[in-house]
Protein backbone atom coordinates (compact mmCIF):
# COMPACT_ATOMS: atom_id res chain seq x y z
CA UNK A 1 43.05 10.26 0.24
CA UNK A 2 39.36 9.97 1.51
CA UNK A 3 36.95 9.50 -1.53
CA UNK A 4 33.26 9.38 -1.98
CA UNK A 5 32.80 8.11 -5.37
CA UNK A 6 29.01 7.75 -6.66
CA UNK A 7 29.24 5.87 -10.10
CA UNK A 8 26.42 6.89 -12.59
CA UNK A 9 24.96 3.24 -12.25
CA UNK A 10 24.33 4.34 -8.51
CA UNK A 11 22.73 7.63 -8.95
CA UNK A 12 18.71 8.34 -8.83
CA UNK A 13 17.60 8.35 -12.11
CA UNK A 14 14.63 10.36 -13.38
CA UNK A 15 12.00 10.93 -16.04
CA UNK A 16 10.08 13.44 -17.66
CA UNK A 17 7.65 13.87 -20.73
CA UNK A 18 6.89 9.93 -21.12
CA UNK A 19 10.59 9.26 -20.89
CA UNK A 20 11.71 12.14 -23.39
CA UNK A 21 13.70 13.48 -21.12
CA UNK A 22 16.18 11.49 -18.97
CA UNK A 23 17.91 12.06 -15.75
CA UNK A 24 20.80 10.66 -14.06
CA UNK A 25 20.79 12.54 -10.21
CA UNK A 26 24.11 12.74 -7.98
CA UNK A 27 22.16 14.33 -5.84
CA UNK A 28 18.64 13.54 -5.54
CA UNK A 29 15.95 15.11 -3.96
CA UNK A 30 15.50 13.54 -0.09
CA UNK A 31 12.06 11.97 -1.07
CA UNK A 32 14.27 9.98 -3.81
CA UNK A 33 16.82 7.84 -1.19
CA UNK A 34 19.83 8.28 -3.51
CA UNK A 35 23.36 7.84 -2.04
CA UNK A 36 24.35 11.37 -1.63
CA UNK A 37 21.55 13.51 0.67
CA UNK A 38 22.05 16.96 0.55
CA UNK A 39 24.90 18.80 2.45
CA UNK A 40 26.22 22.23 2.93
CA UNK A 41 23.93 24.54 0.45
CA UNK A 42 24.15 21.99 -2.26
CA UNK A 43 21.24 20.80 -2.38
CA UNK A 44 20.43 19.17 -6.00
CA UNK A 45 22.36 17.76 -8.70
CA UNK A 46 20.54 16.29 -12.06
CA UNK A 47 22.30 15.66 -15.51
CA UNK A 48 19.56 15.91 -18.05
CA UNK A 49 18.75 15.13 -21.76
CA UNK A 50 17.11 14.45 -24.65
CA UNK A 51 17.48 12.61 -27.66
CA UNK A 52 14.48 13.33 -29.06
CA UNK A 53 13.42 16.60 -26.87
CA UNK A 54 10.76 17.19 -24.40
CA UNK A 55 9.00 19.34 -22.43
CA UNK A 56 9.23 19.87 -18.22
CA UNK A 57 5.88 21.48 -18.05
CA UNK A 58 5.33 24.97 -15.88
CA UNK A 59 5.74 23.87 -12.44
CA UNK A 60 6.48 26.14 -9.20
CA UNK A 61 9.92 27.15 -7.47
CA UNK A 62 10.31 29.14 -4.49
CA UNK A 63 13.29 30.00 -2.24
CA UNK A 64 16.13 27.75 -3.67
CA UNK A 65 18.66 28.88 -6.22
CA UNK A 66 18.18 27.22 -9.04
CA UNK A 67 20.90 26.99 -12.07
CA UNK A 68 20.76 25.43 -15.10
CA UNK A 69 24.50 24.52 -17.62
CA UNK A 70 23.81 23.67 -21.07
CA UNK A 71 26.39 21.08 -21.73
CA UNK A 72 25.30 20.19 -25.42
CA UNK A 73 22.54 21.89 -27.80
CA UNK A 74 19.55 24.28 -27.09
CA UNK A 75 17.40 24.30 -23.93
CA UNK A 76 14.20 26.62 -24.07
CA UNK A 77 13.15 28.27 -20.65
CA UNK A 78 9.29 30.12 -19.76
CA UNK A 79 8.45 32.15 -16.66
CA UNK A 80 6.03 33.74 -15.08
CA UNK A 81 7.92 36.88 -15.33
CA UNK A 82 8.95 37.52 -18.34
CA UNK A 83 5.40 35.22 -20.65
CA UNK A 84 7.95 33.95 -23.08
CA UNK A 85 10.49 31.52 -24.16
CA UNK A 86 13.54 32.14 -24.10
CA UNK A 87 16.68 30.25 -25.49
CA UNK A 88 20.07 28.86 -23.88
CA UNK A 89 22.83 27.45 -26.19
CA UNK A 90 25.94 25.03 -25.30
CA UNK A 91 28.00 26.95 -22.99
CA UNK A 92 24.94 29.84 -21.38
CA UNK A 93 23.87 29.40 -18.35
CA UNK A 94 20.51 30.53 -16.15
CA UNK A 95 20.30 31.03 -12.49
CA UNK A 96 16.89 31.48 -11.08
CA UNK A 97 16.57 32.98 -7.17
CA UNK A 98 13.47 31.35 -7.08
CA UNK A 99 13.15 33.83 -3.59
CA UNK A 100 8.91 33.92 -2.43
CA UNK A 101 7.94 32.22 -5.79
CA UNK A 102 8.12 32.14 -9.50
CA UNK A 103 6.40 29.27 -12.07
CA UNK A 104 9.06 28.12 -15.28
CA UNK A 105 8.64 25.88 -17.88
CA UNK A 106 12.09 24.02 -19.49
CA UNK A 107 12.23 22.30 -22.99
CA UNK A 108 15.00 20.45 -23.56
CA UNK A 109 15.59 20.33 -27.79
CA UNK A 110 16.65 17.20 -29.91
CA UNK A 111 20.15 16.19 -28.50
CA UNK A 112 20.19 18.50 -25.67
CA UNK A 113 22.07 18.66 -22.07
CA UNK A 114 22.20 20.57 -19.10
CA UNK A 115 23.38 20.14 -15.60
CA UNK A 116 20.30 21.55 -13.21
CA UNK A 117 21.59 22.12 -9.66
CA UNK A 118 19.68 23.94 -6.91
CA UNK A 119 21.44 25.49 -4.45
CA UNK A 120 20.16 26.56 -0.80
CA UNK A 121 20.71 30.21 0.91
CA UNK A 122 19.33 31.19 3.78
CA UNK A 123 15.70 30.43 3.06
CA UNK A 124 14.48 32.43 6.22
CA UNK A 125 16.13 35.97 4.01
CA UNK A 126 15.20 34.50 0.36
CA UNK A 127 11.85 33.14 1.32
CA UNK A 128 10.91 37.32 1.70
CA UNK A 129 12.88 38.56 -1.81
CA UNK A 130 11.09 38.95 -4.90
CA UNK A 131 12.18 36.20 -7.42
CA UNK A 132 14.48 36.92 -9.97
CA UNK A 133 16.42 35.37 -12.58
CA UNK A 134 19.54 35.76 -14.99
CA UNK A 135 20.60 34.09 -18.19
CA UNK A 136 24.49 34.16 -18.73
CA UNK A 137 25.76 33.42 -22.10
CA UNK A 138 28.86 31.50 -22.96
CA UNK A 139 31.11 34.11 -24.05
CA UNK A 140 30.63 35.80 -20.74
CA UNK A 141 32.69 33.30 -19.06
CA UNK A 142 36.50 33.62 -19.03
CA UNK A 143 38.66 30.98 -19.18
CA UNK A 144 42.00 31.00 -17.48
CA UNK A 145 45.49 28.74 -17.78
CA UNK A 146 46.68 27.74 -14.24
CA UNK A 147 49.60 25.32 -14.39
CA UNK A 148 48.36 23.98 -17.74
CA UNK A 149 44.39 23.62 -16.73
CA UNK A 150 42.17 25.78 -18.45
CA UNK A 151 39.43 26.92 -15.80
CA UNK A 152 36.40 28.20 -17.17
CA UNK A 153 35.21 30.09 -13.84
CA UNK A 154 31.20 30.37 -13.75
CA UNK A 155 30.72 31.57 -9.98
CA UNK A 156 33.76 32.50 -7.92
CA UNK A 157 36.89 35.27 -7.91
CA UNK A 158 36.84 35.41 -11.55
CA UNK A 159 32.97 34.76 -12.11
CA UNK A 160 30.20 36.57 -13.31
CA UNK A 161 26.86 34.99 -11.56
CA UNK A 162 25.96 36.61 -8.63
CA UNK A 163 24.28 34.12 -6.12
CA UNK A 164 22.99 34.09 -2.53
CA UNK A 165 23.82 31.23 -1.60
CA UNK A 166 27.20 31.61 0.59
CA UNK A 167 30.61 31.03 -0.62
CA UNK A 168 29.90 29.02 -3.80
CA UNK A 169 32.44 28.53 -6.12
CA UNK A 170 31.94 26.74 -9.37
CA UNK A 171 34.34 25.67 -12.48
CA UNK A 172 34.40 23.68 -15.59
CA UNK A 173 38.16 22.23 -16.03
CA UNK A 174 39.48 21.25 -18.58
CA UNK A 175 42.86 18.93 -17.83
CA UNK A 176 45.37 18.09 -19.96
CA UNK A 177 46.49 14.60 -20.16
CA UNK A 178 50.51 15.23 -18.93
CA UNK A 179 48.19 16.93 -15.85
CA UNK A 180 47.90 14.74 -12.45
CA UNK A 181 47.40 17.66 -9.99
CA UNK A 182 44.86 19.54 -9.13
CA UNK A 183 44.82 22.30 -5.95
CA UNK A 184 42.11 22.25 -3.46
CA UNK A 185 41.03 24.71 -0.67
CA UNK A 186 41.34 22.55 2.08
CA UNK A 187 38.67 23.48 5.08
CA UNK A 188 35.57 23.21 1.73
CA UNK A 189 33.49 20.36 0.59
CA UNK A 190 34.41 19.72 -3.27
CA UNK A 191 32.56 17.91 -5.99
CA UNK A 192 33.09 16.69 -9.15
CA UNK A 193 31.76 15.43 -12.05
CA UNK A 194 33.63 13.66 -14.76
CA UNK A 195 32.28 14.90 -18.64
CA UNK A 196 34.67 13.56 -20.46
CA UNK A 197 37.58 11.37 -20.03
CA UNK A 198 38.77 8.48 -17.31
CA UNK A 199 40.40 9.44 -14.47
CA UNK A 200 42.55 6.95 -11.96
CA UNK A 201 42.65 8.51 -8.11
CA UNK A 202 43.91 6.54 -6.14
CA UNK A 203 42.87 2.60 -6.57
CA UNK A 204 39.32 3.91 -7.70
CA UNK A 205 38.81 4.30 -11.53
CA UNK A 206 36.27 7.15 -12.45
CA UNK A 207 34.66 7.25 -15.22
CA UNK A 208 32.40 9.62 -17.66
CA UNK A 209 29.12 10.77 -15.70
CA UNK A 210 30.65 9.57 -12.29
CA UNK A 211 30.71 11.80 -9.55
CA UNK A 212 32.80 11.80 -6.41
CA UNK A 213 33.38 14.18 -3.26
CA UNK A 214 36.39 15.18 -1.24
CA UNK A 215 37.10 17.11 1.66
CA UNK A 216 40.12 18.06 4.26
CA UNK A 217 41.86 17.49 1.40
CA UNK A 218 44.79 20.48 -0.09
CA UNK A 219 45.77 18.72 -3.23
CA UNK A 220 44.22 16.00 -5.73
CA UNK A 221 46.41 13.60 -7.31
CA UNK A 222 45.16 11.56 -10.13
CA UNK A 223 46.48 9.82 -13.40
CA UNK A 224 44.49 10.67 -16.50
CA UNK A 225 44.30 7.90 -19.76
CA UNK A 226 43.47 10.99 -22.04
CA UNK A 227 42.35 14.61 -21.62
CA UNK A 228 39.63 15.23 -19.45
CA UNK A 229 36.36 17.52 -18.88
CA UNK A 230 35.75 17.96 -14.86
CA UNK A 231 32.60 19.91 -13.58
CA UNK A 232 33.45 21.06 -10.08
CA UNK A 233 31.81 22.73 -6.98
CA UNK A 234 32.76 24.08 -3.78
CA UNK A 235 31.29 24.80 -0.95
CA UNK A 236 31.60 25.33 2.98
CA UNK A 237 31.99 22.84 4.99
CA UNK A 238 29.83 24.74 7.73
CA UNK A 239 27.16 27.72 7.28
CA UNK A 240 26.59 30.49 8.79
CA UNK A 241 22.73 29.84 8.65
CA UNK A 242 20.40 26.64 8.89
CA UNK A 243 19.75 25.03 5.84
CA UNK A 244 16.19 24.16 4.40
CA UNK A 245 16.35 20.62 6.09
CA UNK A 246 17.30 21.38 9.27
CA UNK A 247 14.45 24.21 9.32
CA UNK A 248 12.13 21.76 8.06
CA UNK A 249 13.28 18.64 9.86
CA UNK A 250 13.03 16.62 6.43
């Protein structure tokens, strides 16, 4: 099996608010040199907290989707749209089409996580659409058994967020320790991000806040040391548009 494993001692890390808030990046922005560049429309992956809390001050977005997990505690979002905060708890979730601009504002409170990942449609349509955004909250989500994995399905067949970006499909799994398969599509790019847990694939051991990538791949075999918590996204492995980079020549 072909794996691209990015341990969390390899990723971009990142800083905000005098060091309040702390970042770990599989996917950095292309400015940053990480490992991983950008590819298909996934364009940005951070894992961010606080242990203290802090402040991301009101800053400009346009065209990307933007989305935002709260893995632990209470993020507070402001935008130019609505002139208010607003609050996420463990479990909600925010997408923002950021389409021909908006300005938002993030607090991340005292113990505090999210995932922020920005996704990329077809900038030539978004860059036109008036920017919009919805917050999800957790109960929203439903959660389904399949061969003894509970999939919590946030975008996808059984998902609720409506994106632009094309053929997205993204889960939170949650894997049994007897488990040691998991079913891919085969012709998509899929990534992965280990929240809880130690997983052995192959000869490479991953651990908590590791990430890792497969493709051409139909199945996943792995040997688990306890339960585990897997993030995972999927995407094409070729668009039907150009992405921002190629338009931009980055």
């Amino acid at each position: 099996m072909s794996i691209q494993l990015i341990p969390k001692e390899k990723q971009v890390k990142g800083a905000f608010d005098g060091g309040a808030i702390l970042e770990n990046k599989p996917i950095g922005f292309p400015q940053e040199r990480g490992v991983v560049h950008p590819y298909s429309n996934l364009f940005y992956w951070a894992n961010a907290w606080s242990d203290r809390g802090g402040l991301i001050g009101e800053h400009p977005h346009k065209w990307f989707e933007i989305m935002s997990f709260v893995l632990d505690g209470e993020i507070q979002h402001y935008d130019n749209k609505y002139n208010r905060w607003l609050s996420l708890q463990k479990g909600d979730v925010q997408i923002i089409r950021s389409g021909n601009g908006i300005t938002h504002a993030e607090k991340i409170e005292p113990g505090g996580r999210m995932f922020q990942i920005w996704f990329d449609p077809n900038i030539q349509v978004t860059m036109n659409k008036q920017a919009s955004y919805d917050d999800y909250k957790a109960e929203q989500f439903k959660e389904i058994d399949k061969n003894g994995i509970k999939i919590k399905n946030y975008v996808g067949t059984d998902g609720v967020i409506e994106m632009d970006s094309e053929e997205v499909v993204i889960n939170e799994l949650f894997i049994p320790k007897s488990c040691d398969k998991l079913t891919l599509v085969e012709r998509k790019i899929h990534s992965f991000y280990l929240l809880k847990g130690e997983m052995k694939i192959d000869n490479n051991i991953i651990k908590e806040d590791d990430f890792f990538i497969i493709e051409n791949q139909n199945d996943l075999n792995f040997n688990l040391n306890s339960d585990a918590r897997l993030f995972h996204i999927e995407v094409p492995q070729k668009l039907s548009y150009k992405t921002y980079l190629e338009l931009t020549k980055f």
